[in-house]
C-alpha atoms as a PDB file:
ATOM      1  CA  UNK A   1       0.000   0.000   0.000  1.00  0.00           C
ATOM      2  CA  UNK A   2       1.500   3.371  -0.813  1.00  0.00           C
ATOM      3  CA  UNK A   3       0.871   6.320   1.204  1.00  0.00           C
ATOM      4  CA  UNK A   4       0.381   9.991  -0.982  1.00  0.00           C
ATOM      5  CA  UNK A   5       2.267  12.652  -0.066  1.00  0.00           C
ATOM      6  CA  UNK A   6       0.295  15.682  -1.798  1.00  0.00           C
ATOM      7  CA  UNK A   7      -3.204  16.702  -0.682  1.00  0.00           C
ATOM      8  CA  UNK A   8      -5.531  14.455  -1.767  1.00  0.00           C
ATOM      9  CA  UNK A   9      -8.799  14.410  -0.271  1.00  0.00           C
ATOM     10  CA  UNK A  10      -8.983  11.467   2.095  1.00  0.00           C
ATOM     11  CA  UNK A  11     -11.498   9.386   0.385  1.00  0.00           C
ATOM     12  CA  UNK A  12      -8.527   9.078  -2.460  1.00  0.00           C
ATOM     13  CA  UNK A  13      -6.275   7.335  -0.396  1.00  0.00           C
ATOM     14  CA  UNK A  14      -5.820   4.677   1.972  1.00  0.00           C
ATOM     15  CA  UNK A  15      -6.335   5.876   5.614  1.00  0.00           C
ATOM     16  CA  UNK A  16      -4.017   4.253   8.150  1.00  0.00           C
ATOM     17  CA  UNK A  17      -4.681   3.454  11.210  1.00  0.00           C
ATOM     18  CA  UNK A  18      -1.172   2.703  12.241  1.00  0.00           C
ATOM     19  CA  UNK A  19      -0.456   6.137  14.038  1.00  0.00           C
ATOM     20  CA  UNK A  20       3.512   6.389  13.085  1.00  0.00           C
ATOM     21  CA  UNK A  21       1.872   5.995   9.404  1.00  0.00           C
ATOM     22  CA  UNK A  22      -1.363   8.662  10.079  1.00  0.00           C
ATOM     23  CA  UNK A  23       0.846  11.305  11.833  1.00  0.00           C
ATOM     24  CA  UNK A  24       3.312  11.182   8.746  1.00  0.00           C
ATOM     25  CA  UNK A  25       0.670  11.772   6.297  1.00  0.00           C
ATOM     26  CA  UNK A  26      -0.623  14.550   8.399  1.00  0.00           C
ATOM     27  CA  UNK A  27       2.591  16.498   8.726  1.00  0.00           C
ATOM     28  CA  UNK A  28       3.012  15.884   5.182  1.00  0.00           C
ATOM     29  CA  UNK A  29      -0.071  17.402   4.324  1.00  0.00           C
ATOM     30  CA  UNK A  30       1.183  20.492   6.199  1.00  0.00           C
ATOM     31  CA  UNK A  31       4.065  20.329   3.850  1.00  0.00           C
ATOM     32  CA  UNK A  32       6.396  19.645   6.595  1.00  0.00           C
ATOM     33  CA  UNK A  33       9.436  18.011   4.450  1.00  0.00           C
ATOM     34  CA  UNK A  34       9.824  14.635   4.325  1.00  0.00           C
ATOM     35  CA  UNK A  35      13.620  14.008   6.289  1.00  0.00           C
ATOM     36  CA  UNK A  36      11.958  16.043   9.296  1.00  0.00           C
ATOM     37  CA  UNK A  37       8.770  14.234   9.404  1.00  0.00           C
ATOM     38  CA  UNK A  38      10.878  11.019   9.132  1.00  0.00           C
ATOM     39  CA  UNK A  39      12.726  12.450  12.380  1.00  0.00           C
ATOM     40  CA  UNK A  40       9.635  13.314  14.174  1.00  0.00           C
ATOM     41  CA  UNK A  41       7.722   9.924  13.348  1.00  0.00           C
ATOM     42  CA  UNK A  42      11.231   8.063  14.340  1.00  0.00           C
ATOM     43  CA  UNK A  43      11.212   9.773  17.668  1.00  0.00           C
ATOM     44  CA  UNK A  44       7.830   8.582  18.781  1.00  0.00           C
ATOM     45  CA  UNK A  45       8.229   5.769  21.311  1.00  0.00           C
ATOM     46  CA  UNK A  46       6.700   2.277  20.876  1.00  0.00           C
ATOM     47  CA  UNK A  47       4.401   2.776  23.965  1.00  0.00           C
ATOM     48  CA  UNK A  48       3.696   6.056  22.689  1.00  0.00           C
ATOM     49  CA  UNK A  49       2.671   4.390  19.802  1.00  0.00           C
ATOM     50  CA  UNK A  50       0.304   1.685  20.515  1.00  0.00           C
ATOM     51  CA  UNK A  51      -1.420   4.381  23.064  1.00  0.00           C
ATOM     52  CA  UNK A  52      -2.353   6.318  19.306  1.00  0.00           C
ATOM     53  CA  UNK A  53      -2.960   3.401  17.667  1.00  0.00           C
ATOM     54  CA  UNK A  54      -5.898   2.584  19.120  1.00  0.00           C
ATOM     55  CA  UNK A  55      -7.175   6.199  19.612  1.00  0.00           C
ATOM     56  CA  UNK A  56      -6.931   6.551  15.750  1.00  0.00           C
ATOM     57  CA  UNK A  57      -8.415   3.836  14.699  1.00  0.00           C
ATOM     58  CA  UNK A  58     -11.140   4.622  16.469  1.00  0.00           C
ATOM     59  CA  UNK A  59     -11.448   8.091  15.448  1.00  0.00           C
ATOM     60  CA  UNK A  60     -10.517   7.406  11.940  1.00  0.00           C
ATOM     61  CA  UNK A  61     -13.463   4.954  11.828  1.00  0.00           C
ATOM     62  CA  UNK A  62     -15.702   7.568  13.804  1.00  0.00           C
ATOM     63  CA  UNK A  63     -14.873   9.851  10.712  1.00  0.00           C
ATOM     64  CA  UNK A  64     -15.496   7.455   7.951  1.00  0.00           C
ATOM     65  CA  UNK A  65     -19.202   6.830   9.669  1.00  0.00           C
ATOM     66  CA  UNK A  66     -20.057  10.717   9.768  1.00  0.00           C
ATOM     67  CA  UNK A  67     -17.952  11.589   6.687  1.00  0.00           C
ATOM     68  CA  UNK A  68     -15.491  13.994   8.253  1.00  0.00           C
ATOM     69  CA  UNK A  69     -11.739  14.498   7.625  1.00  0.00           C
ATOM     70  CA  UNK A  70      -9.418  13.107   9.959  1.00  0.00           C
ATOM     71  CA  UNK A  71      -6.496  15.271   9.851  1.00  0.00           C
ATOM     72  CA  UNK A  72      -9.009  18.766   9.693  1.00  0.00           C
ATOM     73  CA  UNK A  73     -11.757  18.271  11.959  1.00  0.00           C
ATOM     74  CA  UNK A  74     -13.822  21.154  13.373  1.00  0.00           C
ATOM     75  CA  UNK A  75     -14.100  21.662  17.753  1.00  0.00           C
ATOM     76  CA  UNK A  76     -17.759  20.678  17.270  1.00  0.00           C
ATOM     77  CA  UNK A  77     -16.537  17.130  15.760  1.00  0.00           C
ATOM     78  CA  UNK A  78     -13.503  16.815  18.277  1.00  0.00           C
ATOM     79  CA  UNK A  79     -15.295  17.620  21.205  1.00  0.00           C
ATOM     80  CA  UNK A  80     -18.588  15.034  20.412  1.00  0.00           C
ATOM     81  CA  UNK A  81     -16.405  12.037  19.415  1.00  0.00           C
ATOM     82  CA  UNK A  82     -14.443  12.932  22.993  1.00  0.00           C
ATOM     83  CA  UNK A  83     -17.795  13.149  24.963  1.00  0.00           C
ATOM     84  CA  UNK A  84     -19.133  10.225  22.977  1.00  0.00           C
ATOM     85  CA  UNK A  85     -15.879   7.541  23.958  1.00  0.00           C
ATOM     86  CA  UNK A  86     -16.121   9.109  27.382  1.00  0.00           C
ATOM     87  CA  UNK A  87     -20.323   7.655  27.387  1.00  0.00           C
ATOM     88  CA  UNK A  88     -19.228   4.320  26.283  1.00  0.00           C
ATOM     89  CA  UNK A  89     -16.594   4.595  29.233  1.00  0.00           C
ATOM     90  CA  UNK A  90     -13.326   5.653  28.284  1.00  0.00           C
ATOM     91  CA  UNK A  91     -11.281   6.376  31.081  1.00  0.00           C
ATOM     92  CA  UNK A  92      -9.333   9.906  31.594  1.00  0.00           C
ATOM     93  CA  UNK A  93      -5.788   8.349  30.414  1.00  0.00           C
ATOM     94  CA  UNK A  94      -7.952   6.746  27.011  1.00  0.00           C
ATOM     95  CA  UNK A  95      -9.391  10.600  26.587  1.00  0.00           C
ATOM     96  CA  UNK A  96      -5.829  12.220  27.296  1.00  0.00           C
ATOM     97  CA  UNK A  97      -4.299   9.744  24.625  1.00  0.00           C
ATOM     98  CA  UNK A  98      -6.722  10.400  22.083  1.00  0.00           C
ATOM     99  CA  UNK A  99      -6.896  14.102  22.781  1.00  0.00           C
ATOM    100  CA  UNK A 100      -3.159  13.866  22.210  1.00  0.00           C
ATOM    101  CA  UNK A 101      -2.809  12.212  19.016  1.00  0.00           C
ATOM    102  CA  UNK A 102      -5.608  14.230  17.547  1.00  0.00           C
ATOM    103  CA  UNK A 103      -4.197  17.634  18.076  1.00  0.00           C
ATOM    104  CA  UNK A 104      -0.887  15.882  16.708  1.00  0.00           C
ATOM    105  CA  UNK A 105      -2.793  14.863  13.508  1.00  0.00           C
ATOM    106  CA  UNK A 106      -5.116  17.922  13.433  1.00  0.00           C
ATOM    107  CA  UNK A 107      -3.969  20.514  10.686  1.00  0.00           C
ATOM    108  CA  UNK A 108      -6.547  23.091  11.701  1.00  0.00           C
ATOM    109  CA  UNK A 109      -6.129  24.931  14.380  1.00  0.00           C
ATOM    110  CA  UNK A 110      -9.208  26.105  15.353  1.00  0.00           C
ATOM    111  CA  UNK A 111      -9.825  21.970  16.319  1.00  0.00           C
ATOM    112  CA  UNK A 112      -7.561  22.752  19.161  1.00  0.00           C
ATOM    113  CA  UNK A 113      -8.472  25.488  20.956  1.00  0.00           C
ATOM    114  CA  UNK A 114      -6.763  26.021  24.467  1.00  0.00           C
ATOM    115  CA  UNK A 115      -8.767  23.675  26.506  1.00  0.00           C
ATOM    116  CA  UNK A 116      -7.295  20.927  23.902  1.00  0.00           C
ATOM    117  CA  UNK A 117      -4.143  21.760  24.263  1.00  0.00           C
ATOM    118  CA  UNK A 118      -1.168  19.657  25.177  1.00  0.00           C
ATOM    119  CA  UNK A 119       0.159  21.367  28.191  1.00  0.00           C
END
Protein backbone atom coordinates (compact mmCIF):
# COMPACT_ATOMS: atom_id res chain seq x y z
CA UNK A 1 0.00 0.00 0.00
CA UNK A 2 1.50 3.37 -0.81
CA UNK A 3 0.87 6.32 1.20
CA UNK A 4 0.38 9.99 -0.98
CA UNK A 5 2.27 12.65 -0.07
CA UNK A 6 0.30 15.68 -1.80
CA UNK A 7 -3.20 16.70 -0.68
CA UNK A 8 -5.53 14.46 -1.77
CA UNK A 9 -8.80 14.41 -0.27
CA UNK A 10 -8.98 11.47 2.10
CA UNK A 11 -11.50 9.39 0.39
CA UNK A 12 -8.53 9.08 -2.46
CA UNK A 13 -6.27 7.34 -0.40
CA UNK A 14 -5.82 4.68 1.97
CA UNK A 15 -6.34 5.88 5.61
CA UNK A 16 -4.02 4.25 8.15
CA UNK A 17 -4.68 3.45 11.21
CA UNK A 18 -1.17 2.70 12.24
CA UNK A 19 -0.46 6.14 14.04
CA UNK A 20 3.51 6.39 13.08
CA UNK A 21 1.87 5.99 9.40
CA UNK A 22 -1.36 8.66 10.08
CA UNK A 23 0.85 11.30 11.83
CA UNK A 24 3.31 11.18 8.75
CA UNK A 25 0.67 11.77 6.30
CA UNK A 26 -0.62 14.55 8.40
CA UNK A 27 2.59 16.50 8.73
CA UNK A 28 3.01 15.88 5.18
CA UNK A 29 -0.07 17.40 4.32
CA UNK A 30 1.18 20.49 6.20
CA UNK A 31 4.07 20.33 3.85
CA UNK A 32 6.40 19.65 6.60
CA UNK A 33 9.44 18.01 4.45
CA UNK A 34 9.82 14.64 4.32
CA UNK A 35 13.62 14.01 6.29
CA UNK A 36 11.96 16.04 9.30
CA UNK A 37 8.77 14.23 9.40
CA UNK A 38 10.88 11.02 9.13
CA UNK A 39 12.73 12.45 12.38
CA UNK A 40 9.64 13.31 14.17
CA UNK A 41 7.72 9.92 13.35
CA UNK A 42 11.23 8.06 14.34
CA UNK A 43 11.21 9.77 17.67
CA UNK A 44 7.83 8.58 18.78
CA UNK A 45 8.23 5.77 21.31
CA UNK A 46 6.70 2.28 20.88
CA UNK A 47 4.40 2.78 23.96
CA UNK A 48 3.70 6.06 22.69
CA UNK A 49 2.67 4.39 19.80
CA UNK A 50 0.30 1.69 20.51
CA UNK A 51 -1.42 4.38 23.06
CA UNK A 52 -2.35 6.32 19.31
CA UNK A 53 -2.96 3.40 17.67
CA UNK A 54 -5.90 2.58 19.12
CA UNK A 55 -7.17 6.20 19.61
CA UNK A 56 -6.93 6.55 15.75
CA UNK A 57 -8.41 3.84 14.70
CA UNK A 58 -11.14 4.62 16.47
CA UNK A 59 -11.45 8.09 15.45
CA UNK A 60 -10.52 7.41 11.94
CA UNK A 61 -13.46 4.95 11.83
CA UNK A 62 -15.70 7.57 13.80
CA UNK A 63 -14.87 9.85 10.71
CA UNK A 64 -15.50 7.45 7.95
CA UNK A 65 -19.20 6.83 9.67
CA UNK A 66 -20.06 10.72 9.77
CA UNK A 67 -17.95 11.59 6.69
CA UNK A 68 -15.49 13.99 8.25
CA UNK A 69 -11.74 14.50 7.62
CA UNK A 70 -9.42 13.11 9.96
CA UNK A 71 -6.50 15.27 9.85
CA UNK A 72 -9.01 18.77 9.69
CA UNK A 73 -11.76 18.27 11.96
CA UNK A 74 -13.82 21.15 13.37
CA UNK A 75 -14.10 21.66 17.75
CA UNK A 76 -17.76 20.68 17.27
CA UNK A 77 -16.54 17.13 15.76
CA UNK A 78 -13.50 16.81 18.28
CA UNK A 79 -15.29 17.62 21.20
CA UNK A 80 -18.59 15.03 20.41
CA UNK A 81 -16.40 12.04 19.41
CA UNK A 82 -14.44 12.93 22.99
CA UNK A 83 -17.80 13.15 24.96
CA UNK A 84 -19.13 10.23 22.98
CA UNK A 85 -15.88 7.54 23.96
CA UNK A 86 -16.12 9.11 27.38
CA UNK A 87 -20.32 7.66 27.39
CA UNK A 88 -19.23 4.32 26.28
CA UNK A 89 -16.59 4.59 29.23
CA UNK A 90 -13.33 5.65 28.28
CA UNK A 91 -11.28 6.38 31.08
CA UNK A 92 -9.33 9.91 31.59
CA UNK A 93 -5.79 8.35 30.41
CA UNK A 94 -7.95 6.75 27.01
CA UNK A 95 -9.39 10.60 26.59
CA UNK A 96 -5.83 12.22 27.30
CA UNK A 97 -4.30 9.74 24.62
CA UNK A 98 -6.72 10.40 22.08
CA UNK A 99 -6.90 14.10 22.78
CA UNK A 100 -3.16 13.87 22.21
CA UNK A 101 -2.81 12.21 19.02
CA UNK A 102 -5.61 14.23 17.55
CA UNK A 103 -4.20 17.63 18.08
CA UNK A 104 -0.89 15.88 16.71
CA UNK A 105 -2.79 14.86 13.51
CA UNK A 106 -5.12 17.92 13.43
CA UNK A 107 -3.97 20.51 10.69
CA UNK A 108 -6.55 23.09 11.70
CA UNK A 109 -6.13 24.93 14.38
CA UNK A 110 -9.21 26.11 15.35
CA UNK A 111 -9.82 21.97 16.32
CA UNK A 112 -7.56 22.75 19.16
CA UNK A 113 -8.47 25.49 20.96
CA UNK A 114 -6.76 26.02 24.47
CA UNK A 115 -8.77 23.67 26.51
CA UNK A 116 -7.30 20.93 23.90
CA UNK A 117 -4.14 21.76 24.26
CA UNK A 118 -1.17 19.66 25.18
CA UNK A 119 0.16 21.37 28.19
Amino acid sequence: MQLHKDKDPPESRPVVADSRNSIRIAFLRRNIPAKTVDEITASLSKSTQCQYNSALKSWFDHCKENNLDAFEPDTTSVLSYITKEYEKGAKYGSINSTRCALSLISKNDRSRPQYLQIR
